[in-house]
C-alpha atoms as a PDB file:
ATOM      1  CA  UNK A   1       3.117   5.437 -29.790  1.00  0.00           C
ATOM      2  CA  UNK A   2       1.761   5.749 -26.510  1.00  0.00           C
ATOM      3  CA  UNK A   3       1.655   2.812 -23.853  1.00  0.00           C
ATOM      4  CA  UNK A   4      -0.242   2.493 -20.198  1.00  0.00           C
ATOM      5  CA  UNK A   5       1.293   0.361 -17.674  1.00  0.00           C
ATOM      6  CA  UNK A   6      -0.735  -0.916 -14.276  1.00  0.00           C
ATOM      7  CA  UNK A   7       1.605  -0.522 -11.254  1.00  0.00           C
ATOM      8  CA  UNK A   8      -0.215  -1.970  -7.945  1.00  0.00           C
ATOM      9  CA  UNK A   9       3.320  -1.846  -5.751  1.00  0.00           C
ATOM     10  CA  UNK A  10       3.211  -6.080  -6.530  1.00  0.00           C
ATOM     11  CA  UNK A  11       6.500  -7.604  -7.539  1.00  0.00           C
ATOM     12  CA  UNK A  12       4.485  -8.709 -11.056  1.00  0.00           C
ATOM     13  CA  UNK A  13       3.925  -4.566 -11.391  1.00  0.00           C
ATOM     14  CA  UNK A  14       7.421  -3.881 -11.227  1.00  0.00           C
ATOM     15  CA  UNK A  15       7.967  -6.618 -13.908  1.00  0.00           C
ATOM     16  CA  UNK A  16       5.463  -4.962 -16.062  1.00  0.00           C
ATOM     17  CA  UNK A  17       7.053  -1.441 -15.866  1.00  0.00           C
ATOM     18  CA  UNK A  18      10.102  -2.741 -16.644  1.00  0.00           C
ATOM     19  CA  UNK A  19       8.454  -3.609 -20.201  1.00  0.00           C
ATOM     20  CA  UNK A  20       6.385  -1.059 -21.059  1.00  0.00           C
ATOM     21  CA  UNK A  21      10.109   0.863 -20.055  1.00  0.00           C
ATOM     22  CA  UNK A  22      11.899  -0.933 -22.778  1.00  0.00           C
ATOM     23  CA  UNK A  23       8.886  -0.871 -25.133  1.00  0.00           C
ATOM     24  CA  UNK A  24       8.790   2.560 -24.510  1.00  0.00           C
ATOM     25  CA  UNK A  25      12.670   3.023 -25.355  1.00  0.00           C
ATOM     26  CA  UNK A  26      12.971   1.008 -27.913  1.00  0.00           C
ATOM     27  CA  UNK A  27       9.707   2.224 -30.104  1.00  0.00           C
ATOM     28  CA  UNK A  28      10.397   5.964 -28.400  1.00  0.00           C
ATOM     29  CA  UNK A  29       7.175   5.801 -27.066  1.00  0.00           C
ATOM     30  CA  UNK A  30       5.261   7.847 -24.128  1.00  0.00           C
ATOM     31  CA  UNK A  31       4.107   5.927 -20.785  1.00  0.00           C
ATOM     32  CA  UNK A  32       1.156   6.737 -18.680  1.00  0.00           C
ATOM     33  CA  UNK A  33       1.368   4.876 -15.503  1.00  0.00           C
ATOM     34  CA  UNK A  34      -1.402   4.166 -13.779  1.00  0.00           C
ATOM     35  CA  UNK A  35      -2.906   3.112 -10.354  1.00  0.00           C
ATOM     36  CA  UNK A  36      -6.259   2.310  -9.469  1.00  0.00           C
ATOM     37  CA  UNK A  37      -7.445   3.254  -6.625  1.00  0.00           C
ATOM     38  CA  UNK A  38     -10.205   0.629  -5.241  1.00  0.00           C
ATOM     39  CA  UNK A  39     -12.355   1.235  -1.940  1.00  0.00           C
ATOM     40  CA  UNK A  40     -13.096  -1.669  -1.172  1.00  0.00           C
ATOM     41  CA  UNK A  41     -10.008  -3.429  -2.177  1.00  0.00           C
ATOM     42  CA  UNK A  42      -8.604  -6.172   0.404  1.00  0.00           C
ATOM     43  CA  UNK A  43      -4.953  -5.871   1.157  1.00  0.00           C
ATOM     44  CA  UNK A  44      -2.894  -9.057   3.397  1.00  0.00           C
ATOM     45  CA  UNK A  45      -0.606  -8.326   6.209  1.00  0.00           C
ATOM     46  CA  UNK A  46       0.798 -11.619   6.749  1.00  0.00           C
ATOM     47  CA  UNK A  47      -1.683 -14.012   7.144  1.00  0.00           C
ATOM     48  CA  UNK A  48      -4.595 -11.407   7.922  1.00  0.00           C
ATOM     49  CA  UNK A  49      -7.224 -10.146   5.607  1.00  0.00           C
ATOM     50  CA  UNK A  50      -8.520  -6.442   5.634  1.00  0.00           C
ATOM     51  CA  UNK A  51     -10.200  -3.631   3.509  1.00  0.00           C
ATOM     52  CA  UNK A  52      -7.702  -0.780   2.729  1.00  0.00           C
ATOM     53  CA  UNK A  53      -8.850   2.463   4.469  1.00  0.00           C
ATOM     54  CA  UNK A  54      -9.266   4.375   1.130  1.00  0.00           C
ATOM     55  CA  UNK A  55      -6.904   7.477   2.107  1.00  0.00           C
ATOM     56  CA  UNK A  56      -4.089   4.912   2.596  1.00  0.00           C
ATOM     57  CA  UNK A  57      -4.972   3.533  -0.331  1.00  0.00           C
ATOM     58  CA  UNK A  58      -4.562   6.556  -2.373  1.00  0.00           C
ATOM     59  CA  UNK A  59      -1.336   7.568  -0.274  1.00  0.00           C
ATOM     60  CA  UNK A  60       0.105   4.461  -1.703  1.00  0.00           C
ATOM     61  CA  UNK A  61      -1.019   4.926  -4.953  1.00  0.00           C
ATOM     62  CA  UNK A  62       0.968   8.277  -5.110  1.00  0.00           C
ATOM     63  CA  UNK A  63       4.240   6.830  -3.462  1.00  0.00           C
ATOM     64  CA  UNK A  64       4.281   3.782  -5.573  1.00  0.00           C
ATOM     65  CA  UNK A  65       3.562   6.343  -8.687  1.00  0.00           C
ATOM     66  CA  UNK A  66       5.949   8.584  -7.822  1.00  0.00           C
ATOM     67  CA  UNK A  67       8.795   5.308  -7.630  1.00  0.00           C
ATOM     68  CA  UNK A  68       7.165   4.618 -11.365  1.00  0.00           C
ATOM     69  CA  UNK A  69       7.910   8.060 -12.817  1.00  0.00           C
ATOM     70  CA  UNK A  70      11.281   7.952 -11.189  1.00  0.00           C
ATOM     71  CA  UNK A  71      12.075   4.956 -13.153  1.00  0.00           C
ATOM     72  CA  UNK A  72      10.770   6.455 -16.416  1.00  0.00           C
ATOM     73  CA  UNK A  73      12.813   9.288 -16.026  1.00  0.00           C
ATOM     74  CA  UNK A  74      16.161   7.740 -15.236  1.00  0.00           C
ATOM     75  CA  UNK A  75      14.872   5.688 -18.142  1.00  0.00           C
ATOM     76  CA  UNK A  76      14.497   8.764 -20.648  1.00  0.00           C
ATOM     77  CA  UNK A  77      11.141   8.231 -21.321  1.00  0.00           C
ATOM     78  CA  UNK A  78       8.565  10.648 -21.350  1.00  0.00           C
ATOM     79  CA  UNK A  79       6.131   9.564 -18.648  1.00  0.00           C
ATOM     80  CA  UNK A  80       3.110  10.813 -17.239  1.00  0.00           C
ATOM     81  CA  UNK A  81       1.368   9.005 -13.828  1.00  0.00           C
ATOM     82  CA  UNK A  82      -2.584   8.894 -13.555  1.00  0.00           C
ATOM     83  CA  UNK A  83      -4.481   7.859 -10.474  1.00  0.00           C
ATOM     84  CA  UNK A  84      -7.487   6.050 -11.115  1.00  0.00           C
ATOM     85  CA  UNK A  85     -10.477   5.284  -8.731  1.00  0.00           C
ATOM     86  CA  UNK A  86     -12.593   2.642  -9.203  1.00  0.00           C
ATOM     87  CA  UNK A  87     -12.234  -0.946  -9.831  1.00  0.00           C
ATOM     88  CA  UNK A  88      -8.654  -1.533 -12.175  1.00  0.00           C
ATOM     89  CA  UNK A  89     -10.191  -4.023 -14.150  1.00  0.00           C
ATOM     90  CA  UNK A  90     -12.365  -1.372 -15.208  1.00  0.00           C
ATOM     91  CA  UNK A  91     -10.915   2.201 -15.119  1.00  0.00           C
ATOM     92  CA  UNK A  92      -7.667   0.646 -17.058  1.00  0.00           C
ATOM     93  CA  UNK A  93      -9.615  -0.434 -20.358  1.00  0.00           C
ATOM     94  CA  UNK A  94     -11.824   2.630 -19.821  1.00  0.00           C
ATOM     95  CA  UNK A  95      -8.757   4.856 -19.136  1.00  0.00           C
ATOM     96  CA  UNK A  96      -6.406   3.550 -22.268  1.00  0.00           C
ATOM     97  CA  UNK A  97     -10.209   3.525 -24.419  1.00  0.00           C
ATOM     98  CA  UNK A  98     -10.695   7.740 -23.475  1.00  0.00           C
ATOM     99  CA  UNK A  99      -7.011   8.499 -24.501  1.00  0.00           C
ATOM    100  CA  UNK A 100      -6.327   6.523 -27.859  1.00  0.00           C
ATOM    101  CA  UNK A 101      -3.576   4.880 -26.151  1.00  0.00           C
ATOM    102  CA  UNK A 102      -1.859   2.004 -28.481  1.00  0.00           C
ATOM    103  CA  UNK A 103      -1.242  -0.923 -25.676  1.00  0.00           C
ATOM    104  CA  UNK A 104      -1.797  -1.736 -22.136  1.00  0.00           C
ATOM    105  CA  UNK A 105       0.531  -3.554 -20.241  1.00  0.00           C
ATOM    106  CA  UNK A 106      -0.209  -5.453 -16.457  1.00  0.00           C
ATOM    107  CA  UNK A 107       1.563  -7.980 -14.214  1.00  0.00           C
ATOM    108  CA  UNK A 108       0.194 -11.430 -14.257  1.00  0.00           C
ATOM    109  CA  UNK A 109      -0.544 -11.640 -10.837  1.00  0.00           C
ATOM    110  CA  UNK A 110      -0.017  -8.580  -8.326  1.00  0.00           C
ATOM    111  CA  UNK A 111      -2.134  -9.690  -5.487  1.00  0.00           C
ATOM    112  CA  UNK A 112      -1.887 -13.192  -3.555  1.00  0.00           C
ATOM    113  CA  UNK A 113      -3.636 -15.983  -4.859  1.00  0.00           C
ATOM    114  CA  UNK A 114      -5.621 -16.340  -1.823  1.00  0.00           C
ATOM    115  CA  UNK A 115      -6.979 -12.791  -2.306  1.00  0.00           C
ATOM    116  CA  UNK A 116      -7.132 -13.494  -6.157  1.00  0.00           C
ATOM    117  CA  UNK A 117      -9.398 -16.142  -5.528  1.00  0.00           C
ATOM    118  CA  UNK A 118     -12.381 -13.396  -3.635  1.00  0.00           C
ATOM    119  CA  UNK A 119     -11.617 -11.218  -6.229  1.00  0.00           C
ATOM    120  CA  UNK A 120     -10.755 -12.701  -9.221  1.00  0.00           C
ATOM    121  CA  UNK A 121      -8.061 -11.844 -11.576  1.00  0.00           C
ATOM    122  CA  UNK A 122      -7.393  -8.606 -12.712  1.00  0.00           C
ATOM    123  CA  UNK A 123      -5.351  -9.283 -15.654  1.00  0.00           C
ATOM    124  CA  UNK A 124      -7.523 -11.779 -17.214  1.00  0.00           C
ATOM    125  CA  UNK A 125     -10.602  -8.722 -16.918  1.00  0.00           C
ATOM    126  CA  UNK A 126      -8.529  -6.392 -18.532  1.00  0.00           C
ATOM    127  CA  UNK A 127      -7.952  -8.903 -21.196  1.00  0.00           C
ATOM    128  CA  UNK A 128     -11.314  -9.529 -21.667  1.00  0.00           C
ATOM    129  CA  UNK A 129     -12.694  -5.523 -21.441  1.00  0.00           C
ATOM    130  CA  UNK A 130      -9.789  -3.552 -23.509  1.00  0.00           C
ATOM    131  CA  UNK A 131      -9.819  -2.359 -26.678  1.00  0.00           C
ATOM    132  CA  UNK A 132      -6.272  -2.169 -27.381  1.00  0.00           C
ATOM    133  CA  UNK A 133      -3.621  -4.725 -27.199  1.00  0.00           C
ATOM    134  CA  UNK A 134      -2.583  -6.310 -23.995  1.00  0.00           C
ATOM    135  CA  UNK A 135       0.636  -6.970 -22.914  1.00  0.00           C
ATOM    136  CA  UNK A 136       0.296  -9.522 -19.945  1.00  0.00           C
ATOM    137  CA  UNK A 137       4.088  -9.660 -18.241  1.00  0.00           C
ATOM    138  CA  UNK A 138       4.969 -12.860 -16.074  1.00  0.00           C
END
């Protein structure tokens, strides 16, 4: 079996890898984490509102991938990490769709709800768009 998780850095992300982690021991499955990478993405510092330069962006995207593989590993499972660009509610179905993966899995909510509510939900897209199972962790 083969599982993606959605990492975003988000407190809900962390909660998701730590269930595709003990899917992924318990059915000794393979994980490929993922982060999407999103242009025009807004991002909160306290209570201001701004678009995410996308080079910082992607920096993130690697350190908060390299924290998920870390995990994995300590874990024992096999892992790979995958950065995405493009909008997540998107490249995730699209991504798990091109690799025959078995199950996604996502936090509920990884961004605020004031930024959820300009953007909508991510989750609930993914949801709607994937072809596989998804596991939605709260």
């Amino acid at each position: 079996m083969h599982y993606v998780v959605a990492v975003d850095g988000s407190e809900p992300g962390e909660k998701a890898l730590d269930h595709a982690l003990m899917l992924a021991t318990r059915l000794d499955a393979t994980l490929s984490v993922v982060y999407s990478v999103e242009p025009r993405v807004v991002a909160e510092d306290g209570d201001e509102m701004y678009r995410e330069d996308p080079d910082a962006a992607e920096e993130r995207g690697e350190e908060i991938l390299a924290a998920a593989e870390g995990r994995a590993r300590e874990s024992g499972v096999s892992v790979e990490t995958v950065m995405l660009w493009g909008d997540p509610a998107q490249t995730i179905p699209s991504h798990a769709e091109e690799n025959g993966v078995d199950g996604i899995v996502v936090g509920h909510r990884g961004l605020s709800r004031r930024v959820e509510g300009m953007v909508g939900s991510v989750a609930k897209s993914i949801v709607q768009r994937a072809t596989v199972p998804v596991t939605v962790v709260r």
